[in-house]
Every structure is written in structure tokens, then in C-alpha cells.
C-alpha atoms as a PDB file:
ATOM      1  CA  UNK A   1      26.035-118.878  32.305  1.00  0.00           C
ATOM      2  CA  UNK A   2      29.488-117.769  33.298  1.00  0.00           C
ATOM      3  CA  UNK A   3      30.595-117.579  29.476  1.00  0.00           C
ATOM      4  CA  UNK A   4      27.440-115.484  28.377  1.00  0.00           C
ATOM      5  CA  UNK A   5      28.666-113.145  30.897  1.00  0.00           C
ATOM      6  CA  UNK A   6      31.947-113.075  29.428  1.00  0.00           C
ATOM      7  CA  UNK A   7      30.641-112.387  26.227  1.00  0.00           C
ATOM      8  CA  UNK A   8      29.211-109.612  27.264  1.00  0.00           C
ATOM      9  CA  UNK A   9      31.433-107.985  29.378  1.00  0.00           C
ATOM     10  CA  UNK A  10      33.517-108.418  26.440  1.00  0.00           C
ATOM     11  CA  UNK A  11      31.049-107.050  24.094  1.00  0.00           C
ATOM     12  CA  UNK A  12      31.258-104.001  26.254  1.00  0.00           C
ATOM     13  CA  UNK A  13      34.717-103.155  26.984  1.00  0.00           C
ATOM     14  CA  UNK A  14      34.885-103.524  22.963  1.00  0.00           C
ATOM     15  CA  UNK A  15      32.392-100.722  22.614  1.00  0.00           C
ATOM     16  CA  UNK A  16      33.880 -98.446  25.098  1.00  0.00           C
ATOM     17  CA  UNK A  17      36.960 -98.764  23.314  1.00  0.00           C
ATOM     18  CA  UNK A  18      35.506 -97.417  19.748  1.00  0.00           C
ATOM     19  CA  UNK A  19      33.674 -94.977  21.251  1.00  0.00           C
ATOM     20  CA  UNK A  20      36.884 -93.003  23.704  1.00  0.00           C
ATOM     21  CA  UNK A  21      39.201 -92.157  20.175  1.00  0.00           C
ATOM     22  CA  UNK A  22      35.814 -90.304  18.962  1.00  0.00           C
ATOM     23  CA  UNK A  23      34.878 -88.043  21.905  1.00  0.00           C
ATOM     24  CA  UNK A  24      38.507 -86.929  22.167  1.00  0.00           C
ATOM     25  CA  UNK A  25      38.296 -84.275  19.865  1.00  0.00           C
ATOM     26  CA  UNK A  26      39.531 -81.612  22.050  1.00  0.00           C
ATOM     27  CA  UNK A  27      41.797 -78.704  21.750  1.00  0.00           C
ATOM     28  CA  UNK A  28      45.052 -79.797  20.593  1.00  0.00           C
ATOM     29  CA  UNK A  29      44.451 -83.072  20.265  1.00  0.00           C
ATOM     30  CA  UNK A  30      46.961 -85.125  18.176  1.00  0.00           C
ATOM     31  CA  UNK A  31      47.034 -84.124  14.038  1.00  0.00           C
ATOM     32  CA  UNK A  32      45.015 -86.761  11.944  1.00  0.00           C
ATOM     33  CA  UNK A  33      46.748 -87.661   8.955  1.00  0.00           C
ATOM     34  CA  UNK A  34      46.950 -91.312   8.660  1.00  0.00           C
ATOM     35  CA  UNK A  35      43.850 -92.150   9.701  1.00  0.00           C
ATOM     36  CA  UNK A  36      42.567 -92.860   5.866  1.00  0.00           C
ATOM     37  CA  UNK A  37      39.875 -90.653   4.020  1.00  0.00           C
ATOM     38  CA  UNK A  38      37.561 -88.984   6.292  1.00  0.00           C
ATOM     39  CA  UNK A  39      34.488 -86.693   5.212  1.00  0.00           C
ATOM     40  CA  UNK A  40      33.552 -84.094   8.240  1.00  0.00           C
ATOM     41  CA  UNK A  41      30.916 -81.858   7.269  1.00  0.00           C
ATOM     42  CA  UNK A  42      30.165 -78.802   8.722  1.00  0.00           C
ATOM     43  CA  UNK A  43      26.576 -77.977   8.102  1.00  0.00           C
ATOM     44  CA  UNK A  44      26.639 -73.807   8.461  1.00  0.00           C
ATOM     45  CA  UNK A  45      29.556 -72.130   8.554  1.00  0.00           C
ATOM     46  CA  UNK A  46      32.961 -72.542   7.349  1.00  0.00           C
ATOM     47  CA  UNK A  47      36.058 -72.592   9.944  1.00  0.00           C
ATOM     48  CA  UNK A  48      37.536 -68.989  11.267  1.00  0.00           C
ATOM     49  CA  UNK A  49      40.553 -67.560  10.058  1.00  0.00           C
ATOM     50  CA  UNK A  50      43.621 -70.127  11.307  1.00  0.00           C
ATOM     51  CA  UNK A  51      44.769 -68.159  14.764  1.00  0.00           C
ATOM     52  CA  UNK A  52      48.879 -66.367  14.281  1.00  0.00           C
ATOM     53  CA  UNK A  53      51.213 -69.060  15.212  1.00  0.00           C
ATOM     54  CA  UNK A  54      54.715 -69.235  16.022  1.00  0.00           C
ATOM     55  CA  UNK A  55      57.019 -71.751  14.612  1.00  0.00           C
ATOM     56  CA  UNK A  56      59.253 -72.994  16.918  1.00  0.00           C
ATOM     57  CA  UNK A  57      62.736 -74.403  15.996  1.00  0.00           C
ATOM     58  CA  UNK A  58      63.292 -77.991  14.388  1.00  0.00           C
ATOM     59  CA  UNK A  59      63.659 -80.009  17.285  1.00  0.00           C
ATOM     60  CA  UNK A  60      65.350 -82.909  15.098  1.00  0.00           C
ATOM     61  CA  UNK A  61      67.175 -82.955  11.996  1.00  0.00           C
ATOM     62  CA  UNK A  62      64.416 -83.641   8.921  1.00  0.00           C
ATOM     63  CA  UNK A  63      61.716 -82.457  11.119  1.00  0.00           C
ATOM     64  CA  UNK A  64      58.853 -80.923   8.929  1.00  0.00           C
ATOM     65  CA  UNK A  65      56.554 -78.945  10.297  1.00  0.00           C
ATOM     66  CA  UNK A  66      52.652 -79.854   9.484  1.00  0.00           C
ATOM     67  CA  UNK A  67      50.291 -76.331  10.252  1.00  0.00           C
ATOM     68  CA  UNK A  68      47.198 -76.632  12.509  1.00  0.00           C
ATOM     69  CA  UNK A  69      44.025 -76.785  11.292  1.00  0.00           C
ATOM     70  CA  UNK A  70      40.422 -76.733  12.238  1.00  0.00           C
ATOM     71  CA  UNK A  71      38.542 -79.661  12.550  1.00  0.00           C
ATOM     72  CA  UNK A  72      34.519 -80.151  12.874  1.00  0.00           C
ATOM     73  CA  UNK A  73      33.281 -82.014  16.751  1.00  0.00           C
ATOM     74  CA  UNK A  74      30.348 -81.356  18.606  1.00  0.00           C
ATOM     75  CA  UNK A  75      28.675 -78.622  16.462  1.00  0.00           C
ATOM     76  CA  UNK A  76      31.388 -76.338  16.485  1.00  0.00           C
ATOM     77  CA  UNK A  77      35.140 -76.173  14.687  1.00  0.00           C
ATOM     78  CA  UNK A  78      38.219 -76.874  16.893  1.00  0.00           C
ATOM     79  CA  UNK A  79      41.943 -75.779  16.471  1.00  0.00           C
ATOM     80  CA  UNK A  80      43.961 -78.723  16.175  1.00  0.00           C
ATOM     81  CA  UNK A  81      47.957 -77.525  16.867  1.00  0.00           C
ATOM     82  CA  UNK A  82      50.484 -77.591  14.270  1.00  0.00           C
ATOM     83  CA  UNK A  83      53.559 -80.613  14.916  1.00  0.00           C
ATOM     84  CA  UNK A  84      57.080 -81.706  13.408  1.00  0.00           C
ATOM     85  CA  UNK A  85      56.967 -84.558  12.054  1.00  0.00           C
ATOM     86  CA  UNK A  86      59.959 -86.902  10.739  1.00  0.00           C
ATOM     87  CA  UNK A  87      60.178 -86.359   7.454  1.00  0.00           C
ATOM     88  CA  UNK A  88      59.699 -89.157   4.658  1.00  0.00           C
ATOM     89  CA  UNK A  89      61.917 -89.111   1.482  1.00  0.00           C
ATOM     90  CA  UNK A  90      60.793 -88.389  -1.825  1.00  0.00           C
ATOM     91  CA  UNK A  91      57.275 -86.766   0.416  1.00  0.00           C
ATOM     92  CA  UNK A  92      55.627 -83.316   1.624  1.00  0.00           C
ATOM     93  CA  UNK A  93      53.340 -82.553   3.816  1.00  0.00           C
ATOM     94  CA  UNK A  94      49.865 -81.488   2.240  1.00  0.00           C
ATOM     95  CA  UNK A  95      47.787 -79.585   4.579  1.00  0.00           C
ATOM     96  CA  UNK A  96      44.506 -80.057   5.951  1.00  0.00           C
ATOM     97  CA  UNK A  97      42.021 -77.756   3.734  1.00  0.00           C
ATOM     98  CA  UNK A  98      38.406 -76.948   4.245  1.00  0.00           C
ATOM     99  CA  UNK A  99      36.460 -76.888   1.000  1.00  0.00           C
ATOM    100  CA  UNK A 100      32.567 -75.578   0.380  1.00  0.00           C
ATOM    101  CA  UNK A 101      30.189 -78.801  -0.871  1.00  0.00           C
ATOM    102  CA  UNK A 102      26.320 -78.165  -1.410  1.00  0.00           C
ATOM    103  CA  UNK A 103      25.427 -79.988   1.941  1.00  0.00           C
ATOM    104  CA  UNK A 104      28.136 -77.305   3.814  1.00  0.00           C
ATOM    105  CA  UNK A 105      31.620 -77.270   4.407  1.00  0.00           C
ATOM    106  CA  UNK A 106      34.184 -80.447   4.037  1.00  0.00           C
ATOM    107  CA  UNK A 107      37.458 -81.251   5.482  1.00  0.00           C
ATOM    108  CA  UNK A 108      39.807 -83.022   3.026  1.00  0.00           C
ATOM    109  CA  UNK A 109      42.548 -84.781   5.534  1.00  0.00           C
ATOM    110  CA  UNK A 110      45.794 -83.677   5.241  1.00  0.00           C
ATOM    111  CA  UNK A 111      49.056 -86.232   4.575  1.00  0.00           C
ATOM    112  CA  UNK A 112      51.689 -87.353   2.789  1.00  0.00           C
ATOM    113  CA  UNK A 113      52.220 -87.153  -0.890  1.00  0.00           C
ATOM    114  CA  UNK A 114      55.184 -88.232  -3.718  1.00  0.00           C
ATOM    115  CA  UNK A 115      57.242 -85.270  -4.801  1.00  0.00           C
END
């Protein structure tokens, strides 16, 4: 009995912990970009114009700075801030871009690619 309990109490702190890194899209919520592919589609409309932004100085040598973007959680599109981030050698940063799909609108990840 004790090790069916366990199990399950097991069973659900494994749950809660897939579940918490989904509901935290929020406002300015850490860039994805490593994550892998990832297909968000946004049934109706596409995302507003990106808001005027600021860049603010390098705060390390190599820095590169990665733009916000809109992403697609709970009905309605989000702005995710832009970041530095260290920059890899022989790389750039492609942006995150929305693109128009039959079924509505689909974000295409952003990341890093070969020179």
C-alpha cells in the first residue's frame, strides 16, 4: 500500500511539472529559441504590428540582440521582449516570423543559423 501511494504521488508531482512551463506564457516571458520546432497556430487573426522598442546598449562584448516577437497563448497573441544573447561563431540570429497557412496564422521559431 505505502508504494502505490508513492507511485502516485509521484505520478502527480510529474504532471504538475509538464503542465507549469505551458501556462507561463505571460508577458515577457523568456524568448523560445531552443526549444526545437514548434507549430502555434493562430486560428483568426494574425499578430499586431511589433510595439516601437528601444535598444539598449550591449551589456557584454559579442552580445547580439534577438527582437521580440508575438507569440499565440490563451486565444490571444502576447509580446514576448527582445534579449542579448552571447553570440555563437560562424551564427546569426533568425527572428521569430509569423506566416499565413490555410488553417490561420503560424509561428516559425526563431534561432540560430550557419553564416
Amino acid at each position: 500500500m505505502k508504494i502505490s501511494k508513492l507511485v502516485s504521488i509521484l505520478a502527480i508531482a510529474v504532471a504538475a511539472l509538464t503542465v507549469v512551463p505551458v501556462a507561463s506564457a505571460q508577458r515577457g516571458r523568456a524568448h523560445v529559441g531552443f526549444a526545437g520546432p514548434r507549430v502555434i497556430v493562430a486560428p483568426l487573426a494574425p499578430p499586431p504590428p511589433p510595439p516601437a522598442v528601444v535598444v539598449p546598449p550591449a551589456p557584454f562584448p559579442g552580445a547580439v540582440w534577438t527582437d521580440g516577437y508575438y507569440d499565440y497563448n490563451g486565444g490571444r497573441h502576447v509580446w514576448v521582449e527582445g534579449r542579448y544573447r552571447r553570440g555563437r561563431a560562424g551564427m546569426h540570429w533568425r527572428g521569430h516570423s509569423w506566416g499565413q497557412r490555410d488553417d490561420g496564422w503560424v509561428l516559425t521559431p526563431g534561432g540560430w543559423e550557419r553564416d
